[in-house]
PDB file of N, CA and C in Angstrom:
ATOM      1  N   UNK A   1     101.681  93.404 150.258  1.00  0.00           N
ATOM      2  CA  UNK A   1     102.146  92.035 150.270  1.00  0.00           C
ATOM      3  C   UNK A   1     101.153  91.188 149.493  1.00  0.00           C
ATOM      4  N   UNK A   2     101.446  90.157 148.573  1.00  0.00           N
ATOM      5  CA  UNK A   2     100.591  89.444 147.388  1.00  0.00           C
ATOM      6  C   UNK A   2     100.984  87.844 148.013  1.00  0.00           C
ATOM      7  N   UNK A   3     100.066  86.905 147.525  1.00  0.00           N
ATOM      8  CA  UNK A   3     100.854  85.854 147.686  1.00  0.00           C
ATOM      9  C   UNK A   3     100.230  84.989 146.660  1.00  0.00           C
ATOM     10  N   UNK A   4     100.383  84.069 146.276  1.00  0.00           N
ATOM     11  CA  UNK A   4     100.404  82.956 144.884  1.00  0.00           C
ATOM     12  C   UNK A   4      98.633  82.229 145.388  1.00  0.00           C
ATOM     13  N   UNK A   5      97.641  81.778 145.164  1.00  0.00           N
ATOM     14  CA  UNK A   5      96.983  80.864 145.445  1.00  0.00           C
ATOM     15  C   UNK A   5      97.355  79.439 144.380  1.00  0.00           C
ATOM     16  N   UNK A   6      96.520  78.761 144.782  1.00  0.00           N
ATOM     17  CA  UNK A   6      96.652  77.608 143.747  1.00  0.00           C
ATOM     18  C   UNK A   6      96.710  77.237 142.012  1.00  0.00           C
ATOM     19  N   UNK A   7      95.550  78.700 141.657  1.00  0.00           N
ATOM     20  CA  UNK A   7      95.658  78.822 140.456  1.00  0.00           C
ATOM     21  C   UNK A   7      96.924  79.376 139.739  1.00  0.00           C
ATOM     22  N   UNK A   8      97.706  80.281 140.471  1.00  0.00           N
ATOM     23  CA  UNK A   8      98.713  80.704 140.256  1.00  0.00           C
ATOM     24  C   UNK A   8      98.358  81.860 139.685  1.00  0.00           C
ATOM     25  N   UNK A   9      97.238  82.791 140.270  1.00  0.00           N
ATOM     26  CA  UNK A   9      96.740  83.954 140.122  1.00  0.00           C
ATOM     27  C   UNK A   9      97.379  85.009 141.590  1.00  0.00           C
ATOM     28  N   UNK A  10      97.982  86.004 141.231  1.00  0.00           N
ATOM     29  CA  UNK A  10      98.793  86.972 142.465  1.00  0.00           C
ATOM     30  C   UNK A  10      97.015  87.640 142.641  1.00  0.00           C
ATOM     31  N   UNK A  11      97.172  87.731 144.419  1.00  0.00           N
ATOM     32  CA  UNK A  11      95.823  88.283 144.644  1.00  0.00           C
ATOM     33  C   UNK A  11      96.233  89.086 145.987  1.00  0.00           C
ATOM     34  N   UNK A  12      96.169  90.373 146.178  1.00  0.00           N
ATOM     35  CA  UNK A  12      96.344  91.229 147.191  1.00  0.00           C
ATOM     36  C   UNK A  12      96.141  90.368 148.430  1.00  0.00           C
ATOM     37  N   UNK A  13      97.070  90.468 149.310  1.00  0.00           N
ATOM     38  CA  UNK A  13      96.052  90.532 150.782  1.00  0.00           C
ATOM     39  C   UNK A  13      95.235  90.218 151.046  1.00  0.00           C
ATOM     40  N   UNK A  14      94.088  89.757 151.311  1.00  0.00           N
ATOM     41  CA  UNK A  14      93.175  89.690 152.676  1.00  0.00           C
ATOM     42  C   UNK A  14      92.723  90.430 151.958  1.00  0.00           C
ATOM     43  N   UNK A  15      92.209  90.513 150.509  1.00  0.00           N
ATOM     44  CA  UNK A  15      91.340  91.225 149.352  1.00  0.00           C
ATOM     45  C   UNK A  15      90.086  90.356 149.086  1.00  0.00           C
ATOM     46  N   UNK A  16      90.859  89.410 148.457  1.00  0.00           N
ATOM     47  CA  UNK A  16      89.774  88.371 147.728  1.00  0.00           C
ATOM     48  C   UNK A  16      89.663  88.865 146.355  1.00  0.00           C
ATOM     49  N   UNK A  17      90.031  89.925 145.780  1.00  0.00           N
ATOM     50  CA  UNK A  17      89.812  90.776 144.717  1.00  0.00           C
ATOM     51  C   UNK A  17      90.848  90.681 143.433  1.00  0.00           C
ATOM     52  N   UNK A  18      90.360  90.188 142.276  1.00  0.00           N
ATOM     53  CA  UNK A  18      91.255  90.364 141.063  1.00  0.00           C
ATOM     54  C   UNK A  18      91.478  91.845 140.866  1.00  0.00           C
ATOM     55  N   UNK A  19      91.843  92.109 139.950  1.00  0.00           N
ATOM     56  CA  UNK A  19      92.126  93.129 138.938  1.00  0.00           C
ATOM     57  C   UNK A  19      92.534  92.914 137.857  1.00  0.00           C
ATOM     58  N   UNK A  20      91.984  93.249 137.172  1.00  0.00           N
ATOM     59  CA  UNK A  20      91.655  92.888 135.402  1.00  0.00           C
ATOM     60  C   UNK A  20      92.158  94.075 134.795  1.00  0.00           C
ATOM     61  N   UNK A  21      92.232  94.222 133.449  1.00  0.00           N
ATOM     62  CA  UNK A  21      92.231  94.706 132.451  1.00  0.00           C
ATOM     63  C   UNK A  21      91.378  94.040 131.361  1.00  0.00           C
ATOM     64  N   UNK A  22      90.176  94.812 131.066  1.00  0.00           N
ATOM     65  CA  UNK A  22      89.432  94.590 129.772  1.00  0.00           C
ATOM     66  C   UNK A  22      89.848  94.974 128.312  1.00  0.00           C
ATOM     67  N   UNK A  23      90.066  94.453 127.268  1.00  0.00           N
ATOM     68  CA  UNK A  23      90.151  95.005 126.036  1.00  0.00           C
ATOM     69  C   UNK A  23      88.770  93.754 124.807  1.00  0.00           C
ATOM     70  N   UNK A  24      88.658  94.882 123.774  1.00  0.00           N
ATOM     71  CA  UNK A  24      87.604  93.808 122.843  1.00  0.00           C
ATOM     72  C   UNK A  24      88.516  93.923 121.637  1.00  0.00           C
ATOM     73  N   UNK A  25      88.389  92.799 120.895  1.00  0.00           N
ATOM     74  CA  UNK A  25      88.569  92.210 119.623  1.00  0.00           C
ATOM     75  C   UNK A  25      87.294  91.994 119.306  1.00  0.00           C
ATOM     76  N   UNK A  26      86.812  92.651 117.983  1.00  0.00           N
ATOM     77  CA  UNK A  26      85.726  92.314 117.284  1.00  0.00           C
ATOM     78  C   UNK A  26      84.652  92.324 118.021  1.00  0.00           C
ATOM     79  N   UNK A  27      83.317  91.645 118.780  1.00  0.00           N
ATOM     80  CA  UNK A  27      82.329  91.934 119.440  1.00  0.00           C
ATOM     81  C   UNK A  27      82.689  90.933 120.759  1.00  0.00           C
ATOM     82  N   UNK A  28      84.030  90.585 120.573  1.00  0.00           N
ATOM     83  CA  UNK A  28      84.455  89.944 122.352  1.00  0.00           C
ATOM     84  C   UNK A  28      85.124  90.805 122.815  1.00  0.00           C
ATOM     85  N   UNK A  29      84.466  90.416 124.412  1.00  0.00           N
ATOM     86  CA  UNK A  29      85.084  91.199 125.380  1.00  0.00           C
ATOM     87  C   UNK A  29      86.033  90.072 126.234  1.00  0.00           C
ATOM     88  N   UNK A  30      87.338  90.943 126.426  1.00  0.00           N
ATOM     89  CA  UNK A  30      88.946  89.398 126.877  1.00  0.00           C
ATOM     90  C   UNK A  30      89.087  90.394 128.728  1.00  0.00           C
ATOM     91  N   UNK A  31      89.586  89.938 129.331  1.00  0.00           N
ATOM     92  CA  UNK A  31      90.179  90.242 130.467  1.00  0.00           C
ATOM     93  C   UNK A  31      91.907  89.276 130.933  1.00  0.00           C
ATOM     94  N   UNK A  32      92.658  90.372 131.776  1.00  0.00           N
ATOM     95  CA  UNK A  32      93.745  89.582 131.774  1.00  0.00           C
ATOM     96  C   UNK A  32      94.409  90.272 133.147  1.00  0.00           C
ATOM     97  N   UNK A  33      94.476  89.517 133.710  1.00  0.00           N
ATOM     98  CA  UNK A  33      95.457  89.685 134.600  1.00  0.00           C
ATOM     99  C   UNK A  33      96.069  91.269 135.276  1.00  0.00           C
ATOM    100  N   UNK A  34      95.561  92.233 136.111  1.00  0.00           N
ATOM    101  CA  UNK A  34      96.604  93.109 135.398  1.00  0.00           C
ATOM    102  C   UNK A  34      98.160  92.911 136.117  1.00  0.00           C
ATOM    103  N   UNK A  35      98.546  92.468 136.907  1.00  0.00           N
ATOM    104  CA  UNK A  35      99.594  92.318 137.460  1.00  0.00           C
ATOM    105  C   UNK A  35     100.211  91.646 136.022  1.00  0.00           C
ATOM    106  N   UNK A  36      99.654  90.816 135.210  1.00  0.00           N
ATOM    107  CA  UNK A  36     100.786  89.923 133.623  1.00  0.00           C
ATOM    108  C   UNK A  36     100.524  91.369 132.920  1.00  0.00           C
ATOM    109  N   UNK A  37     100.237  92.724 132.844  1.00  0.00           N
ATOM    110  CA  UNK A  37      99.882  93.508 131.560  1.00  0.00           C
ATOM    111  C   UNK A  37     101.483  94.329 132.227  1.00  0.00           C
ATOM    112  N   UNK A  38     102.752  94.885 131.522  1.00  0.00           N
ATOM    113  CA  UNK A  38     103.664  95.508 131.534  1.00  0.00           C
ATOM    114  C   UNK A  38     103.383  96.787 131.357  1.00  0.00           C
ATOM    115  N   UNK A  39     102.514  97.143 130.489  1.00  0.00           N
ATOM    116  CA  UNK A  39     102.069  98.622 130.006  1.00  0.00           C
ATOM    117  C   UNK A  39     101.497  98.448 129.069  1.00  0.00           C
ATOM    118  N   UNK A  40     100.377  99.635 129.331  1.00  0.00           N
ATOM    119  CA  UNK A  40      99.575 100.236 127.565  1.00  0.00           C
ATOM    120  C   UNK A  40     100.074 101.118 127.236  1.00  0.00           C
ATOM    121  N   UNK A  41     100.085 101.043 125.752  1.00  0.00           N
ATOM    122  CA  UNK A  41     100.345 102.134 125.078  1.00  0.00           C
ATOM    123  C   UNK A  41      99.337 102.610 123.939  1.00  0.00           C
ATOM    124  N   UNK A  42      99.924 104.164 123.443  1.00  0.00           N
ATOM    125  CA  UNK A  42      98.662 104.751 122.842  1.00  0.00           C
ATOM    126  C   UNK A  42      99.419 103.828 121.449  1.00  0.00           C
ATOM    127  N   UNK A  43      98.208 103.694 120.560  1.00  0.00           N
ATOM    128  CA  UNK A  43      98.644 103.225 119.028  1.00  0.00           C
ATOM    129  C   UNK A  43      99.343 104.097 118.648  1.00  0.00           C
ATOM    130  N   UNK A  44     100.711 103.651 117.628  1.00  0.00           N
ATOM    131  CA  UNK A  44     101.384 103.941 116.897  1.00  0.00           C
ATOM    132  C   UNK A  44     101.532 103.257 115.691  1.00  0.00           C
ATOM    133  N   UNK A  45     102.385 104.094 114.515  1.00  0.00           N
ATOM    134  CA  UNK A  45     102.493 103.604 113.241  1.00  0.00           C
ATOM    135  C   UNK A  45     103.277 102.082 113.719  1.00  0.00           C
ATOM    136  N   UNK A  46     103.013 101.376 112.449  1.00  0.00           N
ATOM    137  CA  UNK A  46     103.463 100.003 112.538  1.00  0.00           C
ATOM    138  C   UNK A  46     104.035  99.562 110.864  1.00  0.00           C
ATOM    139  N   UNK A  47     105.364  99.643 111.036  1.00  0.00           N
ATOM    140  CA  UNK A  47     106.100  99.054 110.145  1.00  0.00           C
ATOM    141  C   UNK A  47     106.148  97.431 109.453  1.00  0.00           C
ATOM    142  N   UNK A  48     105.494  97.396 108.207  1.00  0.00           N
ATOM    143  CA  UNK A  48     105.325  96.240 107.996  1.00  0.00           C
ATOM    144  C   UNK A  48     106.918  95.338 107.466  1.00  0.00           C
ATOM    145  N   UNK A  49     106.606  94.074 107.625  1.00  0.00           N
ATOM    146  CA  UNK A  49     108.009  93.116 107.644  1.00  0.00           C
ATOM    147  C   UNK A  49     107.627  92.253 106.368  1.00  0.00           C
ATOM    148  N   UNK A  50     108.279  92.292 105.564  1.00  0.00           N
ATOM    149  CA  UNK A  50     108.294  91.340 104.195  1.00  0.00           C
ATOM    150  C   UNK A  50     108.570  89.621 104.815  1.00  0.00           C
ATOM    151  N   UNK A  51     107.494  88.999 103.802  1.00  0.00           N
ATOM    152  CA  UNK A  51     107.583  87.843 104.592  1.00  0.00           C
ATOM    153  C   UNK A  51     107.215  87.218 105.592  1.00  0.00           C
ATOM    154  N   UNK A  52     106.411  87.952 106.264  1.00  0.00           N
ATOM    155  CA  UNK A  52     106.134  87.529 107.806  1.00  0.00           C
ATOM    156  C   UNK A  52     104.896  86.873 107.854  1.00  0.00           C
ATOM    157  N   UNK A  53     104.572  85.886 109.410  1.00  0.00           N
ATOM    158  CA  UNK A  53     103.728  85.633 109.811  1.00  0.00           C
ATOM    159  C   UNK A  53     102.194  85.769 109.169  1.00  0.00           C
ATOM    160  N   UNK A  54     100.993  85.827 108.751  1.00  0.00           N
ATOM    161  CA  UNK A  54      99.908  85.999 108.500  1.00  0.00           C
ATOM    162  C   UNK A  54      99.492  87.048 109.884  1.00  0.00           C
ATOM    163  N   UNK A  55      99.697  86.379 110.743  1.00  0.00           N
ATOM    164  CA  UNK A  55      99.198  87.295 112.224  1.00  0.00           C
ATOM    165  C   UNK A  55     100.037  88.339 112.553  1.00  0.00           C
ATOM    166  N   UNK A  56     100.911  88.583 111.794  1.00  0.00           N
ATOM    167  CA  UNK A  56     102.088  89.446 112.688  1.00  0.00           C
ATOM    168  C   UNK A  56     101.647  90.571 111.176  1.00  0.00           C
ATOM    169  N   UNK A  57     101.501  91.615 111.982  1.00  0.00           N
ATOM    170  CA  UNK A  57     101.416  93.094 111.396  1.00  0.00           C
ATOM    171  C   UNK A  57     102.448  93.402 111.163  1.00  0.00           C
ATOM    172  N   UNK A  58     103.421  93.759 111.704  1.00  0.00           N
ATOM    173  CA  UNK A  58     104.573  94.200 111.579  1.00  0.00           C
ATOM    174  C   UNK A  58     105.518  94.472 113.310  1.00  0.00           C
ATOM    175  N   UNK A  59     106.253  95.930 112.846  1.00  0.00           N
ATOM    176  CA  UNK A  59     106.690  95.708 113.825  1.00  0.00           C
ATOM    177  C   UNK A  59     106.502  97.391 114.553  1.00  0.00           C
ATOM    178  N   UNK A  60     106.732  97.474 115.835  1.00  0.00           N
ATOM    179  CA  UNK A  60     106.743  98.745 116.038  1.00  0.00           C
ATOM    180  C   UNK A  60     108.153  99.160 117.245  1.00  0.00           C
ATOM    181  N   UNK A  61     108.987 100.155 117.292  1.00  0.00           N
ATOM    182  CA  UNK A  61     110.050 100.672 118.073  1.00  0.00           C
ATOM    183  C   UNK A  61     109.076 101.478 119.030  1.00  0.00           C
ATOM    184  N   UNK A  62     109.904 100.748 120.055  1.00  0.00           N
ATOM    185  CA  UNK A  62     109.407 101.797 121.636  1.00  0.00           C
ATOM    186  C   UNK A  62     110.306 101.812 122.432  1.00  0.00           C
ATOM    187  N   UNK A  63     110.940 102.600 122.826  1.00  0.00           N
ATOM    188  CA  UNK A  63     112.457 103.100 123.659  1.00  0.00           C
ATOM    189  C   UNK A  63     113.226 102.337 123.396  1.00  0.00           C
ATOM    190  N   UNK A  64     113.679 102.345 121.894  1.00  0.00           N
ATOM    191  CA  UNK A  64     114.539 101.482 121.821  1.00  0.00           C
ATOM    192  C   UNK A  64     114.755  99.596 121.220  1.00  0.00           C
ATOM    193  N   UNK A  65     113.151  99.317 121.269  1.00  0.00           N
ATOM    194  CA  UNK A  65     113.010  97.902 121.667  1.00  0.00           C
ATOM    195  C   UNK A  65     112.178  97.579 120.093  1.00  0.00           C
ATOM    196  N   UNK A  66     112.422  96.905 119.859  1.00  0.00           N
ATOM    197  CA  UNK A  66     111.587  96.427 118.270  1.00  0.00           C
ATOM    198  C   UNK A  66     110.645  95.568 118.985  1.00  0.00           C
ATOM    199  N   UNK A  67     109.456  95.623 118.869  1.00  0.00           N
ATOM    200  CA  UNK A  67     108.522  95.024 119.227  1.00  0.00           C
ATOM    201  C   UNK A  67     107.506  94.076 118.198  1.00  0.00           C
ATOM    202  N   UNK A  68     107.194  93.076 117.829  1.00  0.00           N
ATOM    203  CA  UNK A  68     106.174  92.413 116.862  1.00  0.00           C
ATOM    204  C   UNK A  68     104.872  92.955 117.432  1.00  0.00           C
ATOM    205  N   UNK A  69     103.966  93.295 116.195  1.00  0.00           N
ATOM    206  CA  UNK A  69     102.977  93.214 116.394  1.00  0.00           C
ATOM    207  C   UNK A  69     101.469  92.240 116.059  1.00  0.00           C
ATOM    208  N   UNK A  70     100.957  91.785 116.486  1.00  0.00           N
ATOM    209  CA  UNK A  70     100.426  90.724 116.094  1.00  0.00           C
ATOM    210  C   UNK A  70      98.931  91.259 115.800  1.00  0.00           C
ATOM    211  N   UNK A  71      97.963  90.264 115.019  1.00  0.00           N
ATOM    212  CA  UNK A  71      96.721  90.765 114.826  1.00  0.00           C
ATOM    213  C   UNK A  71      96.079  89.984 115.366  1.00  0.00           C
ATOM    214  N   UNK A  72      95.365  90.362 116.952  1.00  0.00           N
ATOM    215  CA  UNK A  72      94.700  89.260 117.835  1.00  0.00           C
ATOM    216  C   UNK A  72      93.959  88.991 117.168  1.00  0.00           C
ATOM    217  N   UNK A  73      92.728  89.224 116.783  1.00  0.00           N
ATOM    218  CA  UNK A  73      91.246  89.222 115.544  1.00  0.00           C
ATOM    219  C   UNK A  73      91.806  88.183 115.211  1.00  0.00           C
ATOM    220  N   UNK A  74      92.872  87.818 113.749  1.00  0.00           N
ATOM    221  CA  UNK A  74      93.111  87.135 113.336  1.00  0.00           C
ATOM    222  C   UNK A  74      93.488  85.757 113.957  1.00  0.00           C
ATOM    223  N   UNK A  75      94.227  85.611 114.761  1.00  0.00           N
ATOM    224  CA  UNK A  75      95.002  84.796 115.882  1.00  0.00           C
ATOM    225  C   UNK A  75      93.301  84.223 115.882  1.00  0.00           C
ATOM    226  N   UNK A  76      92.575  84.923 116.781  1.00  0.00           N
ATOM    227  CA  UNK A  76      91.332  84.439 117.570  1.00  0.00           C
ATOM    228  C   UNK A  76      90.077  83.502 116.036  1.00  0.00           C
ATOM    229  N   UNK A  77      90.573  84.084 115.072  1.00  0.00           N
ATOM    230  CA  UNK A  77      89.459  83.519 114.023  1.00  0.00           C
ATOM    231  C   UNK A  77      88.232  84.869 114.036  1.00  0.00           C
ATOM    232  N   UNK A  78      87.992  85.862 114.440  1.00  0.00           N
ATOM    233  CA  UNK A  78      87.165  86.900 115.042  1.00  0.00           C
ATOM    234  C   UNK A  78      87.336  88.082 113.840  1.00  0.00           C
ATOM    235  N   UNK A  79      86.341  88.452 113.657  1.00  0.00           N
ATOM    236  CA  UNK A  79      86.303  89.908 112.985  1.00  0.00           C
ATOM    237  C   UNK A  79      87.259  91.020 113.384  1.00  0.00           C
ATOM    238  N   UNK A  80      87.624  92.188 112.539  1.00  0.00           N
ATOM    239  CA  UNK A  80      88.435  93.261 113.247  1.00  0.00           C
ATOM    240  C   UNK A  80      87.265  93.869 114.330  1.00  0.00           C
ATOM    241  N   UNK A  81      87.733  94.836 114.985  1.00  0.00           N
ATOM    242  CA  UNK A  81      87.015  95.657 115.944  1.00  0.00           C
ATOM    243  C   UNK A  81      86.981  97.319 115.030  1.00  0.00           C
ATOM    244  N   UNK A  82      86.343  97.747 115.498  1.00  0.00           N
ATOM    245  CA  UNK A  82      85.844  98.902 114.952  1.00  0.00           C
ATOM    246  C   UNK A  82      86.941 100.075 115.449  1.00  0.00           C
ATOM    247  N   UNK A  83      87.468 101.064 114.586  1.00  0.00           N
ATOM    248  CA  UNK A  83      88.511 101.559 115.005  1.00  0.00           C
ATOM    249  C   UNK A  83      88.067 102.876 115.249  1.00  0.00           C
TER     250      UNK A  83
END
């Protein structure tokens, strides 16, 4: 059972306890929510889109679903991360 506090952060029970998910862009380290994360996935090829966005890589298919991909780095103003 979860319930809402004020921030509008979902927090277990009688926890007191977040749960995060860490990922880095460039030499920052981000955290998020994990109850807002839907799923990770492993990298896949990414189809680029003529015309598009500056931030938007392209696009990638996953069961079905055309997905945008975006380039956080860029978005953020931040260096790439080391691959």
């Amino acid at each position: 059972m979860s319930k809402v506090n004020q921030g509008n952060i979902l927090l277990e029970s009688g926890t007191n306890e977040l749960e995060i998910v860490l990922f880095s862009v460039g030499n920052s380290t981000f955290g998020i929510n994990v109850l807002k994360v839907r799923e990770i996935i492993n990298p896949m090829p990414v189809t680029e889109t003529p015309n598009g966005h500056k931030h938007v890589e392209g696009i990638i298919r996953l069961r079905q679903e055309v997905i945008p991909v975006d380039n956080l780095a860029e978005v953020l103003n931040l260096p790439k991360s080391q691959s």
